[in-house]
PDB file of N, CA and C in Angstrom:
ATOM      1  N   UNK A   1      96.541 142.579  79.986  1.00  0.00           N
ATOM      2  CA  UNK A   1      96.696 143.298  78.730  1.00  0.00           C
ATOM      3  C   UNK A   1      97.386 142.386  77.718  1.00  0.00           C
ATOM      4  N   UNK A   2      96.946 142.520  76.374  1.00  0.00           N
ATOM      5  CA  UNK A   2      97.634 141.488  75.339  1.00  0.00           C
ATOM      6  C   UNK A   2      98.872 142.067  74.670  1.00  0.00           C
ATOM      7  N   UNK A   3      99.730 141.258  74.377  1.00  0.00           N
ATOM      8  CA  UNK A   3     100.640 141.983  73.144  1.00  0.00           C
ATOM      9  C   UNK A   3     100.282 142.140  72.259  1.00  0.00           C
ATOM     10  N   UNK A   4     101.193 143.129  71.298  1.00  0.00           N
ATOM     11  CA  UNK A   4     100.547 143.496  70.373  1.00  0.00           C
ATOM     12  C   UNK A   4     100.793 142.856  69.312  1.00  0.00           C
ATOM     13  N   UNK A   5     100.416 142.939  68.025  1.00  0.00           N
ATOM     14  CA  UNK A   5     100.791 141.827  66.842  1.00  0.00           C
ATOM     15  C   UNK A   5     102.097 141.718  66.751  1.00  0.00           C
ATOM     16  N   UNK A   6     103.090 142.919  66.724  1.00  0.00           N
ATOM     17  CA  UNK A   6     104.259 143.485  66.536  1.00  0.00           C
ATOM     18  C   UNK A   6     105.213 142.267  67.879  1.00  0.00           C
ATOM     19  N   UNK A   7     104.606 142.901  68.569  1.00  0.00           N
ATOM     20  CA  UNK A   7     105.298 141.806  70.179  1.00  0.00           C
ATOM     21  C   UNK A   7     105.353 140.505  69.824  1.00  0.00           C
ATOM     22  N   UNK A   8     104.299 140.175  69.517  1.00  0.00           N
ATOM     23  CA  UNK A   8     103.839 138.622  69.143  1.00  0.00           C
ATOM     24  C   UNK A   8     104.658 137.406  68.119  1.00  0.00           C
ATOM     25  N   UNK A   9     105.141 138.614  66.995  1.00  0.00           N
ATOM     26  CA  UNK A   9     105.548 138.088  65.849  1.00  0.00           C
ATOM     27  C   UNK A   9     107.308 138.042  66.160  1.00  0.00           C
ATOM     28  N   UNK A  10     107.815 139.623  66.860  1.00  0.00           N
ATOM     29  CA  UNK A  10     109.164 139.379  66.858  1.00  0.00           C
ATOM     30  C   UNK A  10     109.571 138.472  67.787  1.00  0.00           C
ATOM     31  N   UNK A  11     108.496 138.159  69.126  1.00  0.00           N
ATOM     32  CA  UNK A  11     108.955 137.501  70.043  1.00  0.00           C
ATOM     33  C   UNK A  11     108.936 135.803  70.002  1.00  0.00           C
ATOM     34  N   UNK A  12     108.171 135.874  68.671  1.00  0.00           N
ATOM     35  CA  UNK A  12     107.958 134.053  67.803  1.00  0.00           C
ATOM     36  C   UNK A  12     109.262 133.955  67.012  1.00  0.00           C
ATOM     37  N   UNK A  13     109.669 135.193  66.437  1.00  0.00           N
ATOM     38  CA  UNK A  13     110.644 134.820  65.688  1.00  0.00           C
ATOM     39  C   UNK A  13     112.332 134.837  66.402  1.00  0.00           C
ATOM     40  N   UNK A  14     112.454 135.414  67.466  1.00  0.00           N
ATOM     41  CA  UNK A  14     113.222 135.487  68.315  1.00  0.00           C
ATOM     42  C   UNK A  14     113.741 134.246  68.980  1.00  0.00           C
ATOM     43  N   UNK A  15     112.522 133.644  69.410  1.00  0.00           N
ATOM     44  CA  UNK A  15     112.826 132.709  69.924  1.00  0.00           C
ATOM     45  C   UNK A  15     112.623 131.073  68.807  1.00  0.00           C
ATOM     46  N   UNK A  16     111.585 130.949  68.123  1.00  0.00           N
ATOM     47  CA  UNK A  16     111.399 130.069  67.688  1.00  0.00           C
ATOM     48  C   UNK A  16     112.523 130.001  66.080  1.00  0.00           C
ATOM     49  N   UNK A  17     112.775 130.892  65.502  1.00  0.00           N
ATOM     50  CA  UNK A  17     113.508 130.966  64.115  1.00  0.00           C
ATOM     51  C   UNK A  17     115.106 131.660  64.607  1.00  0.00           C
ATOM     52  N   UNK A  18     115.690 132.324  65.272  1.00  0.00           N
ATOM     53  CA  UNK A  18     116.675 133.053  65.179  1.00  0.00           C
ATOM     54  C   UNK A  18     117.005 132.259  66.914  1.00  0.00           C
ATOM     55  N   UNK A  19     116.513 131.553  67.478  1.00  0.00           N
ATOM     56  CA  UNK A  19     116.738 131.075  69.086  1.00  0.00           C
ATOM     57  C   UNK A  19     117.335 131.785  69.898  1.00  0.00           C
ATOM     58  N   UNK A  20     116.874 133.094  69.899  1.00  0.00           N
ATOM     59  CA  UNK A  20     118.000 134.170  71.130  1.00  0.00           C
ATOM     60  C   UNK A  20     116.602 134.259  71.968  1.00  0.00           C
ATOM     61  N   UNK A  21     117.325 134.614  73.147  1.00  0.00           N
ATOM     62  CA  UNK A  21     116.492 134.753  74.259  1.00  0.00           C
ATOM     63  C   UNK A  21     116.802 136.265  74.751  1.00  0.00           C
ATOM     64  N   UNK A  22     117.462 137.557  73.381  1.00  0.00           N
ATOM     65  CA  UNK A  22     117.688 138.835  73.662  1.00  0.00           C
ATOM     66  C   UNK A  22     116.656 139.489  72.778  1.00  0.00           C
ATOM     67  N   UNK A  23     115.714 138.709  72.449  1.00  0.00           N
ATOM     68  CA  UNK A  23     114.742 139.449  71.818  1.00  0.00           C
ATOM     69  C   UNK A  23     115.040 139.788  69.732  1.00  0.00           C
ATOM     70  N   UNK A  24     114.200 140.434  69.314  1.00  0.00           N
ATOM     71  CA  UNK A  24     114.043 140.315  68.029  1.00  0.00           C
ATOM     72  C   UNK A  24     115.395 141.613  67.742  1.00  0.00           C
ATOM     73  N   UNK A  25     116.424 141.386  67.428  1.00  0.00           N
ATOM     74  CA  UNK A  25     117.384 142.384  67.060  1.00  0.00           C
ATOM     75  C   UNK A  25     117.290 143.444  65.648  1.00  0.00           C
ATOM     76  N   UNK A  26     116.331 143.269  64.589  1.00  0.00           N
ATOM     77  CA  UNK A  26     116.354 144.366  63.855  1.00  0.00           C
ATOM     78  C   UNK A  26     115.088 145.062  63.862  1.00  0.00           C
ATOM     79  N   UNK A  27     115.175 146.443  62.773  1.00  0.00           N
ATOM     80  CA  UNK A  27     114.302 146.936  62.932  1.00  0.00           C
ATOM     81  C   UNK A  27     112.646 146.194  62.166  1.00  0.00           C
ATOM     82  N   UNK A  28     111.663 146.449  62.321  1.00  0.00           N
ATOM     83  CA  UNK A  28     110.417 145.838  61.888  1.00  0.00           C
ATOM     84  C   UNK A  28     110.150 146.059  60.628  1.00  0.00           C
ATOM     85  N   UNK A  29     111.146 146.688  59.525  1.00  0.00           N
ATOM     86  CA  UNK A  29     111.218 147.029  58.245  1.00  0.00           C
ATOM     87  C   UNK A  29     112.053 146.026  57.863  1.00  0.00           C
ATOM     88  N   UNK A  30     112.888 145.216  58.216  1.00  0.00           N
ATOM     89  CA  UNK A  30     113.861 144.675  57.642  1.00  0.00           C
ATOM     90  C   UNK A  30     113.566 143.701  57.104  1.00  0.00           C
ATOM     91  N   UNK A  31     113.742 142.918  55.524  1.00  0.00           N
ATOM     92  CA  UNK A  31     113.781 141.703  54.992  1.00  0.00           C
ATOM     93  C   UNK A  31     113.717 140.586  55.739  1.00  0.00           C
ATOM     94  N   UNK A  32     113.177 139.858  55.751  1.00  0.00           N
ATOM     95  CA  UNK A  32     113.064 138.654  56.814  1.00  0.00           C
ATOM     96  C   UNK A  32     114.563 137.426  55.535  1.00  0.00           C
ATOM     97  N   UNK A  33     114.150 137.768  54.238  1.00  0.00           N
ATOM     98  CA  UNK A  33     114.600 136.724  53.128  1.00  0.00           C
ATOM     99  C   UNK A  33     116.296 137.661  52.583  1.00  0.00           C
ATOM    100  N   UNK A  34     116.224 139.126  52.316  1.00  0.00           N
ATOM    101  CA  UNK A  34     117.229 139.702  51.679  1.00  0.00           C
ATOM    102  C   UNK A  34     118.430 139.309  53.012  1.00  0.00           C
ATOM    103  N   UNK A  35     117.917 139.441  54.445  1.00  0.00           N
ATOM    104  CA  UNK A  35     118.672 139.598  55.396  1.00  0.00           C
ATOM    105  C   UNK A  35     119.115 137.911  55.868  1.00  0.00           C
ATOM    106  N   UNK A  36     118.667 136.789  55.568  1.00  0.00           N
ATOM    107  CA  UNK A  36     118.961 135.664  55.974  1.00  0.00           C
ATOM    108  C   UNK A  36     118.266 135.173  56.981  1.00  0.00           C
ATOM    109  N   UNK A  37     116.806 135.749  57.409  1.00  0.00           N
ATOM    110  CA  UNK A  37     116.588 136.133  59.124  1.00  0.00           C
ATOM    111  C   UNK A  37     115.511 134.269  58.496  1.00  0.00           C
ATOM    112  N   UNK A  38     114.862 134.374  57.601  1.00  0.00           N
ATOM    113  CA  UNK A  38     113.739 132.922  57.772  1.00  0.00           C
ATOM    114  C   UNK A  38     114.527 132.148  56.155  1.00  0.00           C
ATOM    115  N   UNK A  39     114.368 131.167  56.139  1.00  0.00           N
ATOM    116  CA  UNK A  39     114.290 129.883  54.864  1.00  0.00           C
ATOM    117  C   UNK A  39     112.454 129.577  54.581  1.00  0.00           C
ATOM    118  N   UNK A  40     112.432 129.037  53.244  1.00  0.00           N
ATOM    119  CA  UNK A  40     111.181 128.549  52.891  1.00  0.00           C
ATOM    120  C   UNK A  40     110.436 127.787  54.218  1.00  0.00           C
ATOM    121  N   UNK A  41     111.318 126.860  54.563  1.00  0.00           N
ATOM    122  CA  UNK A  41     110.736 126.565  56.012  1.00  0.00           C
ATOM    123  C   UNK A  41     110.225 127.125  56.890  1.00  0.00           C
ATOM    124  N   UNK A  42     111.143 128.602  57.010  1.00  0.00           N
ATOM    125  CA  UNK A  42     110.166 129.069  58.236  1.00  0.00           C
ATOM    126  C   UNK A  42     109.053 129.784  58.035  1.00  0.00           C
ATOM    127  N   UNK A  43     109.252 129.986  56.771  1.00  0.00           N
ATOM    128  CA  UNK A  43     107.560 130.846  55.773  1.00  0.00           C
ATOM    129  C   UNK A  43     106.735 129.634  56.607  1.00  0.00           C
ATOM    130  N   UNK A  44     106.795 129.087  56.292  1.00  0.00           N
ATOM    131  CA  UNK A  44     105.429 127.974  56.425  1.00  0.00           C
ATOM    132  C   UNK A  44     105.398 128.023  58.442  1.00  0.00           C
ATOM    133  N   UNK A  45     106.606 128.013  59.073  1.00  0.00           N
ATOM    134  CA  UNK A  45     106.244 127.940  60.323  1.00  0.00           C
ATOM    135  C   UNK A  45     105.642 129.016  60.517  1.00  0.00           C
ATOM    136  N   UNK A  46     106.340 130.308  60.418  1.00  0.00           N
ATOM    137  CA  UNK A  46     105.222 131.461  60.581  1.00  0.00           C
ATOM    138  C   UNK A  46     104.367 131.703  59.652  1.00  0.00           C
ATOM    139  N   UNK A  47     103.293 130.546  58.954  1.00  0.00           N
ATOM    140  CA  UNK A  47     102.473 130.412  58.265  1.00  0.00           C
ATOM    141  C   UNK A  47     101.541 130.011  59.515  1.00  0.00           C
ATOM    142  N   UNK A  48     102.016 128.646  60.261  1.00  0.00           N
ATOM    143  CA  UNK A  48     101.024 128.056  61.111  1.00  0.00           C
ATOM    144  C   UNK A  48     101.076 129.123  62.623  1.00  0.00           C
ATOM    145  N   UNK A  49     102.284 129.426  62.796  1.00  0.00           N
ATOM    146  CA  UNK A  49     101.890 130.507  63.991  1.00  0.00           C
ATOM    147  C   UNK A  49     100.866 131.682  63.756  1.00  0.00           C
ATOM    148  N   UNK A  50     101.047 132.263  62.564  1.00  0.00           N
ATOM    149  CA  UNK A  50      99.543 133.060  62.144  1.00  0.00           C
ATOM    150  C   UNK A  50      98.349 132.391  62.359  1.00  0.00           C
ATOM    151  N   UNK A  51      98.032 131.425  61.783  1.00  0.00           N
ATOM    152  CA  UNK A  51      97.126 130.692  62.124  1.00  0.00           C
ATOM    153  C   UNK A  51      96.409 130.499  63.268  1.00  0.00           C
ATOM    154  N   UNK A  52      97.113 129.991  64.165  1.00  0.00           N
ATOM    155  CA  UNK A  52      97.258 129.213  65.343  1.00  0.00           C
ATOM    156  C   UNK A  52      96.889 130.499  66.340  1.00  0.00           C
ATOM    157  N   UNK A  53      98.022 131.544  66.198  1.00  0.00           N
ATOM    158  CA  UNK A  53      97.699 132.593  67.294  1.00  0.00           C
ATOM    159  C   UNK A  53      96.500 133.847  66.802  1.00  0.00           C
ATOM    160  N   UNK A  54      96.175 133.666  65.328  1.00  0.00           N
ATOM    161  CA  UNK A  54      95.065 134.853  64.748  1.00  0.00           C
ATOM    162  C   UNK A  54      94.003 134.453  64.670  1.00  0.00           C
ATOM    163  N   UNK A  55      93.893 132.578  64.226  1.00  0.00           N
ATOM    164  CA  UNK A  55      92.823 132.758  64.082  1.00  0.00           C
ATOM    165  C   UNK A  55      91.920 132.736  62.695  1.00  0.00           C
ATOM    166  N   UNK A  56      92.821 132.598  61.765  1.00  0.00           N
ATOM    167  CA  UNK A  56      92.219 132.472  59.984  1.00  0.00           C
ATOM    168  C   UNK A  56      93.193 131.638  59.921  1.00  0.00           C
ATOM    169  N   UNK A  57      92.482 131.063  58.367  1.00  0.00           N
ATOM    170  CA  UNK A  57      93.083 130.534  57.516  1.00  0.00           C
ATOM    171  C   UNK A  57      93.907 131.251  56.373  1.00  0.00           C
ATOM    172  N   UNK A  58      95.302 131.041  56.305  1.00  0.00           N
ATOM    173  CA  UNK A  58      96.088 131.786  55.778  1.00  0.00           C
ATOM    174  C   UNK A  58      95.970 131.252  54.388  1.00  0.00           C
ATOM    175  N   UNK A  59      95.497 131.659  53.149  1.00  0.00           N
ATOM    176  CA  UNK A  59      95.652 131.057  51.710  1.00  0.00           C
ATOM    177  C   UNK A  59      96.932 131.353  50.868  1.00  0.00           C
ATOM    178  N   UNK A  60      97.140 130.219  50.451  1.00  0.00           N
ATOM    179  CA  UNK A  60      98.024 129.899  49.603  1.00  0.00           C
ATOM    180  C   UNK A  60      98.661 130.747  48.629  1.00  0.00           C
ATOM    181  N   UNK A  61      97.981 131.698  48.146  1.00  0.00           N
ATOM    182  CA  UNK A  61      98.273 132.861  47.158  1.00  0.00           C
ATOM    183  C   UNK A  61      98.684 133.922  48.034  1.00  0.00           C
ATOM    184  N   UNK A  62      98.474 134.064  49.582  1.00  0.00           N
ATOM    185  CA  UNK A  62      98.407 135.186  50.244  1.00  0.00           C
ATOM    186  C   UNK A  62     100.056 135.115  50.541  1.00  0.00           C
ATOM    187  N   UNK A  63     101.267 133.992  50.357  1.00  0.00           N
ATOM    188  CA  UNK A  63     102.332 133.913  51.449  1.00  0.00           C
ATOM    189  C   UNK A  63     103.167 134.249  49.941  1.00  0.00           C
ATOM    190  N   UNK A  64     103.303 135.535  50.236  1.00  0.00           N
ATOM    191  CA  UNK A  64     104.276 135.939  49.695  1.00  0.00           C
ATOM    192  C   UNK A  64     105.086 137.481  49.920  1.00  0.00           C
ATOM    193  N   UNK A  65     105.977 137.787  49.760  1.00  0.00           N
ATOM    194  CA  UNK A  65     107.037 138.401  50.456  1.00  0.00           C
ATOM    195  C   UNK A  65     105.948 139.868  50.973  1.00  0.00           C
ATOM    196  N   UNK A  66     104.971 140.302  49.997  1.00  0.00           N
ATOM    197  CA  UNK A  66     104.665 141.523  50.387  1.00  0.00           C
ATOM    198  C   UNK A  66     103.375 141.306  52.027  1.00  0.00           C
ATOM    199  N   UNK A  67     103.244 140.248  51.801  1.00  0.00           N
ATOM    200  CA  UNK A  67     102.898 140.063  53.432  1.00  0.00           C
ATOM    201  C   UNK A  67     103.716 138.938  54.655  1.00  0.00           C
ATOM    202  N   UNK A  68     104.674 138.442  54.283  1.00  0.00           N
ATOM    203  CA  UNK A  68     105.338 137.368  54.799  1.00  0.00           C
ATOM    204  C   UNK A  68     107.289 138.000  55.409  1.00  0.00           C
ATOM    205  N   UNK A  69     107.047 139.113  54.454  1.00  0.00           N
ATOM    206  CA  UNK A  69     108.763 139.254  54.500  1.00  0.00           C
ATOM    207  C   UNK A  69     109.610 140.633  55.468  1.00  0.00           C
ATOM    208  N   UNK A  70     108.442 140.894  56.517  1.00  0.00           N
ATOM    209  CA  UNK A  70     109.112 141.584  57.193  1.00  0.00           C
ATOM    210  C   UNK A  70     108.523 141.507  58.767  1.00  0.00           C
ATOM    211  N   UNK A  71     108.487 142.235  59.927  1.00  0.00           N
ATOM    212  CA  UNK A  71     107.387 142.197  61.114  1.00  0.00           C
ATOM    213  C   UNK A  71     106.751 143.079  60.309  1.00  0.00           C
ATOM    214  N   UNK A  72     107.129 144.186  59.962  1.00  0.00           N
ATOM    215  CA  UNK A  72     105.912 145.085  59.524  1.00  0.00           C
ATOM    216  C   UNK A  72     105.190 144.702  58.439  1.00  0.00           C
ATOM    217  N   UNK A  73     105.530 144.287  57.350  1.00  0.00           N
ATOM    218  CA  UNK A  73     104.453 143.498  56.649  1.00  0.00           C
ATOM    219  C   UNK A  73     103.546 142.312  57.270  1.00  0.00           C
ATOM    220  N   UNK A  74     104.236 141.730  58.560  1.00  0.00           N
ATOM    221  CA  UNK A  74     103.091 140.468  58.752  1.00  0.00           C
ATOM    222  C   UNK A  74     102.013 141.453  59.568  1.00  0.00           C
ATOM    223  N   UNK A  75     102.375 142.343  60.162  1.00  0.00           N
ATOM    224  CA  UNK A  75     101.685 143.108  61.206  1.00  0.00           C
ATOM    225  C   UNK A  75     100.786 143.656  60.075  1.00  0.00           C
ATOM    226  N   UNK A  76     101.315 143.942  59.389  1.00  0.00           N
ATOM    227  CA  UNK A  76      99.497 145.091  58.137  1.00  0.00           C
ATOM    228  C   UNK A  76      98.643 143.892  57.738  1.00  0.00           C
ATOM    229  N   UNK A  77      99.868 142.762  57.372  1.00  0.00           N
ATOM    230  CA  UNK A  77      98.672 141.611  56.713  1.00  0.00           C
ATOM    231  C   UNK A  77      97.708 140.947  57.737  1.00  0.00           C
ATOM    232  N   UNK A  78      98.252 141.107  58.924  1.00  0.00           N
ATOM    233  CA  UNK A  78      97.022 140.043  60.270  1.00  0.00           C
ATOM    234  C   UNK A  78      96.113 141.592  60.363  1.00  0.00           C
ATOM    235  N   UNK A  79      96.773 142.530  60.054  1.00  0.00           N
ATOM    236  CA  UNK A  79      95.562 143.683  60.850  1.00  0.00           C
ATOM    237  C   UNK A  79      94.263 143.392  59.738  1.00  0.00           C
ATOM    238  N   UNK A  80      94.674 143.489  58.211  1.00  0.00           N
ATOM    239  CA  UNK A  80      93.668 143.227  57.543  1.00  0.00           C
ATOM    240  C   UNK A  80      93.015 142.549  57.445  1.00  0.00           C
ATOM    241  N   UNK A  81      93.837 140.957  57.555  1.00  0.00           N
ATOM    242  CA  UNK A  81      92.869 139.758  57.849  1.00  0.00           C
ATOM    243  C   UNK A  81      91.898 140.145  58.846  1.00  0.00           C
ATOM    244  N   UNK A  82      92.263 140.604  60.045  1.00  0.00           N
ATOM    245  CA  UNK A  82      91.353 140.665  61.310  1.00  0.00           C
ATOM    246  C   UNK A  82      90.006 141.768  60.850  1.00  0.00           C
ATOM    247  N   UNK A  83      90.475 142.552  60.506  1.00  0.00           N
ATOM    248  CA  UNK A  83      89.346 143.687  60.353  1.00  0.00           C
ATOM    249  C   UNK A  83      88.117 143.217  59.295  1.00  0.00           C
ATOM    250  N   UNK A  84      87.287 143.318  59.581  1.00  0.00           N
ATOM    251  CA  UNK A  84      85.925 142.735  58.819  1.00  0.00           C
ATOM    252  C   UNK A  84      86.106 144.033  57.675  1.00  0.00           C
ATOM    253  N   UNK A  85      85.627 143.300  56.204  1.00  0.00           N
ATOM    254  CA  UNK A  85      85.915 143.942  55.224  1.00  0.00           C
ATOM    255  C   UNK A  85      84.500 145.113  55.679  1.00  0.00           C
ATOM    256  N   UNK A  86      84.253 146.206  54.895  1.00  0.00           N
ATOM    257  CA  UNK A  86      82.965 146.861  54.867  1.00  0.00           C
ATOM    258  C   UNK A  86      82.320 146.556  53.293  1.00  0.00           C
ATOM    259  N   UNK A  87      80.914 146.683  53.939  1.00  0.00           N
ATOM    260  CA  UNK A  87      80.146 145.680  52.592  1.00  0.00           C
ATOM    261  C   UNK A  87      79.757 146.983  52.150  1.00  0.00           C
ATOM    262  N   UNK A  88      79.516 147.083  50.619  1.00  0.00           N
ATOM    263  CA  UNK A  88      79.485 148.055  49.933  1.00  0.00           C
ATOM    264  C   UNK A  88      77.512 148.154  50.253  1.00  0.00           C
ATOM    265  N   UNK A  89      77.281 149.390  50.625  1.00  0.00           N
ATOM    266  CA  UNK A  89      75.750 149.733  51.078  1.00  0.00           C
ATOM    267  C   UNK A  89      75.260 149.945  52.626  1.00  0.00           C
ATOM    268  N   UNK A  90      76.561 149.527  53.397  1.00  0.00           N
ATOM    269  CA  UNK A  90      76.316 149.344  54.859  1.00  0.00           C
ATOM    270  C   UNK A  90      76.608 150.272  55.542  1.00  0.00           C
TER     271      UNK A  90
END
């Protein structure tokens, strides 16, 4: 069985940005930037971990706080990326 996006993201940021090995400590609403939790730097690392573990190409206009700045915002923004748009007539 896979994890879920949610699993995926706090357990990247847990370990790879915040280095605890007790898991992602706030809730999935919380500021990643108001709270101190990532730097510009780690935008871009969990720029390439999206990547890397989703599967698209993340664009340049797309990294910004309303998809970058919380788990629950990265979690709506990979669900959308993933989901095939519907073509208008289909």
């Amino acid at each position: 069985m896979s994890m879920a996006v949610e699993d995926l993201i706090r357990n990247y940021i847990a370990h790879n940005i915040l280095f605890s090995n007790k898991g992602y400590p706030y809730p999935d609403d919380t500021s990643f930037l108001d709270n101190g939790i990532v730097d510009s730097i780690n935008v871009m690392e969990i720029v390439m971990f999206v990547e890397e573990n989703f599967h698209f190409k993340v664009r340049d206009e797309e990294i910004i706080p309303d998809n970058f700045d919380s788990v629950a915002a990265l979690t709506a923004y990979i669900q959308r990326k993933r989901t095939p748009a519907v073509q208008p007539g289909a």
